[in-house]
Structures are given as C-alpha cells and as structure tokens.
N, C-alpha and C. Protein backbone atom coordinates (compact mmCIF):
# COMPACT_ATOMS: atom_id res chain seq x y z
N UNK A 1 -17.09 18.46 18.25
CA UNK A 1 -16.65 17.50 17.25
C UNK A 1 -17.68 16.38 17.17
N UNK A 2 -17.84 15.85 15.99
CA UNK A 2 -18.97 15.05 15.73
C UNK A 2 -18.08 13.56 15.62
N UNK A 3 -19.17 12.21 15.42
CA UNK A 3 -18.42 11.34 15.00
C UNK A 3 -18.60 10.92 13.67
N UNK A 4 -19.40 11.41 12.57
CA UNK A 4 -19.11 11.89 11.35
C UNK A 4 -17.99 12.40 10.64
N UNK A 5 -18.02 11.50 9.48
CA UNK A 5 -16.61 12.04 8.86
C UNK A 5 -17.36 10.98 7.58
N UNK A 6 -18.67 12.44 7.21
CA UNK A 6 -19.04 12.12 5.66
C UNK A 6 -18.30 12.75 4.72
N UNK A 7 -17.90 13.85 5.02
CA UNK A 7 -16.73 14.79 4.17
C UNK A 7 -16.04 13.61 3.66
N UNK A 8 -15.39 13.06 4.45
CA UNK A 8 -13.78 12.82 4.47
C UNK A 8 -13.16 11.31 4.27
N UNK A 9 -12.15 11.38 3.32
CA UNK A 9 -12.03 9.87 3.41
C UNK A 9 -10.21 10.31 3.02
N UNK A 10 -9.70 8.65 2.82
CA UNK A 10 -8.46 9.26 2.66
C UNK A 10 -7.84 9.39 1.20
N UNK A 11 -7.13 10.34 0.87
CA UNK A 11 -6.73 10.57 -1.05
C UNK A 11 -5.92 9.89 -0.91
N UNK A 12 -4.42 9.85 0.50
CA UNK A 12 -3.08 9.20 -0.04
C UNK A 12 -2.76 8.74 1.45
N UNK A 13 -2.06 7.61 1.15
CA UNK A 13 -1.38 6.70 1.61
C UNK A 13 0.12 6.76 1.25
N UNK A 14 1.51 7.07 1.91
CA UNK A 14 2.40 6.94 2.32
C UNK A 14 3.14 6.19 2.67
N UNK A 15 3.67 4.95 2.24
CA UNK A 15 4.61 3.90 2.93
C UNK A 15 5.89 4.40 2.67
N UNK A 16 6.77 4.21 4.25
CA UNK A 16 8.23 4.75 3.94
C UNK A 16 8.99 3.32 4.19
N UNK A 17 9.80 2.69 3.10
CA UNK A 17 10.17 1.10 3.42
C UNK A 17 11.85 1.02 3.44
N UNK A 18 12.21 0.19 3.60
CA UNK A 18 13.81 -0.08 3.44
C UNK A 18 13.77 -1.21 2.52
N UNK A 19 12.75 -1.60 1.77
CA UNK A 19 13.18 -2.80 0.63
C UNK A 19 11.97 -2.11 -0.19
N UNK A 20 12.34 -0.71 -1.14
CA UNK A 20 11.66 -0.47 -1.86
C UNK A 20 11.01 -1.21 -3.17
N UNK A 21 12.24 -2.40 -3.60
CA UNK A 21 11.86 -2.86 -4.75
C UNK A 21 10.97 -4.35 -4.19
N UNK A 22 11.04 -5.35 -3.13
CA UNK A 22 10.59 -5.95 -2.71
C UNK A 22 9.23 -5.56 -2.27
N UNK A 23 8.57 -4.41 -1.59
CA UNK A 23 7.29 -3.88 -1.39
C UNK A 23 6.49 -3.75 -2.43
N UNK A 24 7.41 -2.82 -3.57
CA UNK A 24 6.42 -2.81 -4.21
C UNK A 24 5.97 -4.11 -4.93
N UNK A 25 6.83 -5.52 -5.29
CA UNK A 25 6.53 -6.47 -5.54
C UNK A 25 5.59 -7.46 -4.92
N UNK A 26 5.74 -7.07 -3.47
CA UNK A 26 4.24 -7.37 -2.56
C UNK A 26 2.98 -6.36 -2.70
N UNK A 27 3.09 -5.23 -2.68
CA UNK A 27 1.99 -4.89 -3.59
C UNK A 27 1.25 -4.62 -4.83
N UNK A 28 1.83 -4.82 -5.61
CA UNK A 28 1.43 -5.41 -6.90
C UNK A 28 0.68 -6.72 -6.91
N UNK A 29 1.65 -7.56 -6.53
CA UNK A 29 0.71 -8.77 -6.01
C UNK A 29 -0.69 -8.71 -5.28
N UNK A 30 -0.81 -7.59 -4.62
CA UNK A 30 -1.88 -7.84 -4.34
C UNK A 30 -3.17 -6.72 -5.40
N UNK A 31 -2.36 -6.41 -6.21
CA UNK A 31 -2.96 -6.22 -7.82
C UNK A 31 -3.01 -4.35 -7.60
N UNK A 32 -2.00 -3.98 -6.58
CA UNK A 32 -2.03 -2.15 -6.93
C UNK A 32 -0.92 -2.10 -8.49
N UNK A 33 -1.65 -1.30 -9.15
CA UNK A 33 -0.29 -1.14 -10.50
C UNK A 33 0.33 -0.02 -9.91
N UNK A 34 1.91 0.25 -9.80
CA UNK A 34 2.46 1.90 -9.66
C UNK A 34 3.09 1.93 -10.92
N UNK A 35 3.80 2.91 -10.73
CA UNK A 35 4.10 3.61 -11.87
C UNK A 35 5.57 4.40 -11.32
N UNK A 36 6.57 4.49 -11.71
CA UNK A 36 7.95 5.02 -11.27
C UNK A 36 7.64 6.43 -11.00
N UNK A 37 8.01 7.44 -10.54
CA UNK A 37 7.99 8.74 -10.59
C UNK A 37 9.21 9.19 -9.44
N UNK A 38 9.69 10.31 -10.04
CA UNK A 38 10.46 11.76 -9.47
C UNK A 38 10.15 12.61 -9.70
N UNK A 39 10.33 13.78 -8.05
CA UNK A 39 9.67 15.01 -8.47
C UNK A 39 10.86 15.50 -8.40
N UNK A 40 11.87 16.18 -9.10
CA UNK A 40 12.59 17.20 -9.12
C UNK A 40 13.54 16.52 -8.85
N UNK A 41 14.28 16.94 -7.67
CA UNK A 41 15.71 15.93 -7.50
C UNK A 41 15.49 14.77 -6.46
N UNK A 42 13.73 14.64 -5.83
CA UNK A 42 13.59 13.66 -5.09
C UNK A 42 13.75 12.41 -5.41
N UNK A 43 14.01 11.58 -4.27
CA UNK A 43 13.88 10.32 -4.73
C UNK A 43 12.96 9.92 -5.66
N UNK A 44 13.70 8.29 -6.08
CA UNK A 44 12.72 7.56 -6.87
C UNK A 44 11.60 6.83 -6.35
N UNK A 45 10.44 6.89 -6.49
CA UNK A 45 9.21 6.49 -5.60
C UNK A 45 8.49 5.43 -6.93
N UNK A 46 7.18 4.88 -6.20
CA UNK A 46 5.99 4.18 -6.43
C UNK A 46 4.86 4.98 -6.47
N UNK A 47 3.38 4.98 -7.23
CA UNK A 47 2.70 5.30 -6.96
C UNK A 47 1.67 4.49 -7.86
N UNK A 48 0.61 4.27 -6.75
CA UNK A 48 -0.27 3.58 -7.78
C UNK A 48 -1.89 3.98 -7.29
N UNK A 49 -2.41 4.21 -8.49
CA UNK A 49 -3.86 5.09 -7.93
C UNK A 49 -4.96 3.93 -7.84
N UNK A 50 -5.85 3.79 -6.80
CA UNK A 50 -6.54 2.77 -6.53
C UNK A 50 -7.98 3.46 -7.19
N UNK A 51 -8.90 2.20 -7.62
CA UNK A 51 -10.31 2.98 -8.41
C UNK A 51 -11.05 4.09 -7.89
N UNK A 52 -11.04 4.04 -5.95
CA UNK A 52 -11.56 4.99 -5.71
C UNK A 52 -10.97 6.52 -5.64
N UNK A 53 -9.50 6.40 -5.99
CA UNK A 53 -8.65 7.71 -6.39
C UNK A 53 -7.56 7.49 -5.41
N UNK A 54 -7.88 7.06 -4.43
CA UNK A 54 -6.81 6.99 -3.23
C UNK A 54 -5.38 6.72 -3.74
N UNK A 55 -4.52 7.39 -3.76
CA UNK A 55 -3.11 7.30 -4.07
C UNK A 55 -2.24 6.42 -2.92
N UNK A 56 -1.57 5.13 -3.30
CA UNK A 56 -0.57 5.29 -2.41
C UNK A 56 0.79 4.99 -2.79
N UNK A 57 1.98 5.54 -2.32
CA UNK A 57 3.28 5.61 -2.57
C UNK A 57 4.05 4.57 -1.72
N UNK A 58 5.25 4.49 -2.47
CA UNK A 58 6.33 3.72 -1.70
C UNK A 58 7.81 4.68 -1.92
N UNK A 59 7.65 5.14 -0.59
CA UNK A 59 9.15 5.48 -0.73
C UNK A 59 10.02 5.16 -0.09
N UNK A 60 11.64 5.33 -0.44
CA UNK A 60 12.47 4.95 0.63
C UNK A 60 12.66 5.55 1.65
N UNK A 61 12.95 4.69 2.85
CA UNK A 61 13.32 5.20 4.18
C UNK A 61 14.16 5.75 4.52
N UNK A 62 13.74 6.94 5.11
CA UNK A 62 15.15 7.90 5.54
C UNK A 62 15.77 8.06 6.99
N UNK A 63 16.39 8.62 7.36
CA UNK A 63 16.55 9.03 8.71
C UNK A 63 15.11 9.46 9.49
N UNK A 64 15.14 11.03 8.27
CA UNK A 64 13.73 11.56 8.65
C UNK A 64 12.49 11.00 8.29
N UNK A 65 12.47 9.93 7.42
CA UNK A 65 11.36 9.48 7.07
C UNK A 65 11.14 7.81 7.09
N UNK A 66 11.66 7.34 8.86
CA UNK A 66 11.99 5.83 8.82
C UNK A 66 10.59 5.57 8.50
N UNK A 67 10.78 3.72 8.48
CA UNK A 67 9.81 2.66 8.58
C UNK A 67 9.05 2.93 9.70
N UNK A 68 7.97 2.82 9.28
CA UNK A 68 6.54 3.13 10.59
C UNK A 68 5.80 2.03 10.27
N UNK A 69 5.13 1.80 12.04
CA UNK A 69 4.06 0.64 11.55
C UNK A 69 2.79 0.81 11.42
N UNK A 70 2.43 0.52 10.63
CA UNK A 70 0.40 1.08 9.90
C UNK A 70 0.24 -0.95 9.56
N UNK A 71 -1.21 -0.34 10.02
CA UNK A 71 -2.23 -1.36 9.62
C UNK A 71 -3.01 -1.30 8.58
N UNK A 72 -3.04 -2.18 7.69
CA UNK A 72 -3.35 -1.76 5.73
C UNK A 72 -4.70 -2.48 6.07
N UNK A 73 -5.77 -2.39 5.14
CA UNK A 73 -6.51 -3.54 4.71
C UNK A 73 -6.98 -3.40 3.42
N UNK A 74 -6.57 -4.57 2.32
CA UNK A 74 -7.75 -4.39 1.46
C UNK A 74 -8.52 -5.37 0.84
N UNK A 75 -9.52 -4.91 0.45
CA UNK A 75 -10.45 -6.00 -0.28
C UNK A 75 -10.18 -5.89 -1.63
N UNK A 76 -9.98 -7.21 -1.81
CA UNK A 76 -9.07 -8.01 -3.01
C UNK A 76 -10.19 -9.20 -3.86
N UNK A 77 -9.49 -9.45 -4.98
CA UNK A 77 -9.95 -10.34 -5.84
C UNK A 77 -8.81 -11.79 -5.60
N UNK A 78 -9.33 -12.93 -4.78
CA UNK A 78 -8.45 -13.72 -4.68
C UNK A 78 -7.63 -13.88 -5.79
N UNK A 79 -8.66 -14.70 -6.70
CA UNK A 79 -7.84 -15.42 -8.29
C UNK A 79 -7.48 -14.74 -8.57
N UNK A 80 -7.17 -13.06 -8.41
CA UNK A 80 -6.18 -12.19 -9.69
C UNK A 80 -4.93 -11.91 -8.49
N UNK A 81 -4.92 -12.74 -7.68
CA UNK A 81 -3.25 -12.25 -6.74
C UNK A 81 -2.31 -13.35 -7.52
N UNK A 82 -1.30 -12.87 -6.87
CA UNK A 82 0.16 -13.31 -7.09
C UNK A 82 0.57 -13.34 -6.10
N UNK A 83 0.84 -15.01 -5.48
CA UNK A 83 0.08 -16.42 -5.84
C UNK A 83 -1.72 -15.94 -5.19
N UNK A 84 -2.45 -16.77 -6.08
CA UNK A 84 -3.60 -16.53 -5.70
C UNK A 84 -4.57 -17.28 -4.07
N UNK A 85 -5.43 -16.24 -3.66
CA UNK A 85 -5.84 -16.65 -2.51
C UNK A 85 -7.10 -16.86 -1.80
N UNK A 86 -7.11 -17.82 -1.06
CA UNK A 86 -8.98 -18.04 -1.20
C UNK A 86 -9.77 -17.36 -0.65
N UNK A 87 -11.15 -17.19 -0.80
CA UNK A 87 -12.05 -16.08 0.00
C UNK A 87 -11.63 -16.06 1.55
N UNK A 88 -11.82 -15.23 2.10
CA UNK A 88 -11.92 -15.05 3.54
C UNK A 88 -11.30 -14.16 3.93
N UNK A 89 -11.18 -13.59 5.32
CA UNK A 89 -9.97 -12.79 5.70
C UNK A 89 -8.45 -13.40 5.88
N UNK A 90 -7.32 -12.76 5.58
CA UNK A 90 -6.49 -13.29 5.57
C UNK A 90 -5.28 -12.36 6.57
N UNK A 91 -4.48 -12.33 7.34
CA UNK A 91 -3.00 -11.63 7.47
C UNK A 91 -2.06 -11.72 7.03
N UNK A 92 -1.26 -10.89 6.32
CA UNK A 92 0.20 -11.07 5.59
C UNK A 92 1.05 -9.88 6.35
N UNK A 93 2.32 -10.31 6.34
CA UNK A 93 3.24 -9.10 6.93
C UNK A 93 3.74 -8.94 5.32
N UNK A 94 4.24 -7.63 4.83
CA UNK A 94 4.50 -6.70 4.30
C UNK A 94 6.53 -7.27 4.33
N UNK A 95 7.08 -6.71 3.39
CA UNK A 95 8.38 -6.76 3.83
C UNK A 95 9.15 -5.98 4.63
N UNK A 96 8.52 -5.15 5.16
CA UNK A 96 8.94 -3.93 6.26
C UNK A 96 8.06 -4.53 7.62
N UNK A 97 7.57 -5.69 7.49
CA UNK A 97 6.96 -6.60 8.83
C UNK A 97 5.72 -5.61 9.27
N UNK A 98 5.24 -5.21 8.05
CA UNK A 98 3.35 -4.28 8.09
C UNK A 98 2.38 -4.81 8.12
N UNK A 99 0.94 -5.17 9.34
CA UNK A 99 0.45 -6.44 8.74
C UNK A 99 -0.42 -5.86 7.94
N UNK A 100 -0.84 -6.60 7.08
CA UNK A 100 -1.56 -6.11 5.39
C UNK A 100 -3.06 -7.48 5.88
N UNK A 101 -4.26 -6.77 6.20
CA UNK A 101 -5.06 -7.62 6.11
C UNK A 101 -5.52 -7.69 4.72
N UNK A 102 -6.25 -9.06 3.92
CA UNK A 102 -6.72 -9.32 2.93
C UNK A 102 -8.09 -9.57 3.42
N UNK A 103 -8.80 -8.89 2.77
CA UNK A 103 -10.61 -9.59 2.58
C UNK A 103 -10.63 -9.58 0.92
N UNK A 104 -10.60 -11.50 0.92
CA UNK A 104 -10.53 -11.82 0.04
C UNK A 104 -12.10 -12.29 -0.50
N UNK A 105 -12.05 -11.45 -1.70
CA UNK A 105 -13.37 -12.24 -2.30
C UNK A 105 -12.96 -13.34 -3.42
C-alpha cells in the first residue's frame, strides 16, 4: 500500500442528524444549496452538490443510521455566510454538536 491517493478523493458525504431542518439551515449558511429529494419510499433527505462534484446529504437519524461524529472542513467565502465571517480559521459545532471548521477567506 502506498501513501498516494492520486486516484481518489471523496464524491459523497453523508450526515445522519436528529434536527434535519435546523442542519440543513446551518449548512446553507455556510452557502451549500440542497435540494429536497426521495428515492422511492425513502425518507425525505438534503442534497447539495459542491463545485468540485462532491455530494453531500442530510438525512434523518435512525436507529440504524444514528448521529455520528465527523470532522467537516470547509473553505468558505466569509461575506457570502449567514451571518457573515471574517478571514481566518474558525470552529463551529453543527446542530448535532459536529465541529465544522471554517477557513474563511
């Protein structure tokens, strides 16, 4: 095994939350657009495709699919958040208590 990983990056991202409509209102804010979707008789989810394609979802938490803790980061445009924020790195917890780093430009 190498420590290369030019192949590979990640397509999708997965959040499983217990305040679906509150998350996605924290991420939006930090300027992901989703979009409602159901596949078939599944739940109602989030999805919002980021420029480099990377998908990520919000769905609700299940038995089988509780709240997990992941470490996010992204690089952001301060002035276009909701409320807006100044350059630098920043930490925010998530409403499922996720910490969400900001590298704010």
């Amino acid at each position: 095994m190498t420590n290369s990983a030019a192949g590979a990056r990640i397509a999708l991202v997965v959040l499983y939350t217990e305040h679906l409509q509150e998350t996605r209102r924290f991420y939006s804010g930090l300027g992901l657009s989703f979009v409602a979707e159901r596949h078939g008789k599944g739940p109602l989810h989030y999805a919002a495709t980021l420029p480099d394609g990377t998908v990520v979802e919000l769905y609700p938490a299940t038995d089988r699919r509780p709240v997990s803790s992941v470490r996010l980061g992204f690089d952001v445009v301060g002035r276009e958040m909701s409320p807006p924020l100044a350059p630098g790195r920043h930490v925010v917890d998530d409403p499922d208590g996720r910490a969400v780093e900001l590298y704010v430009r």
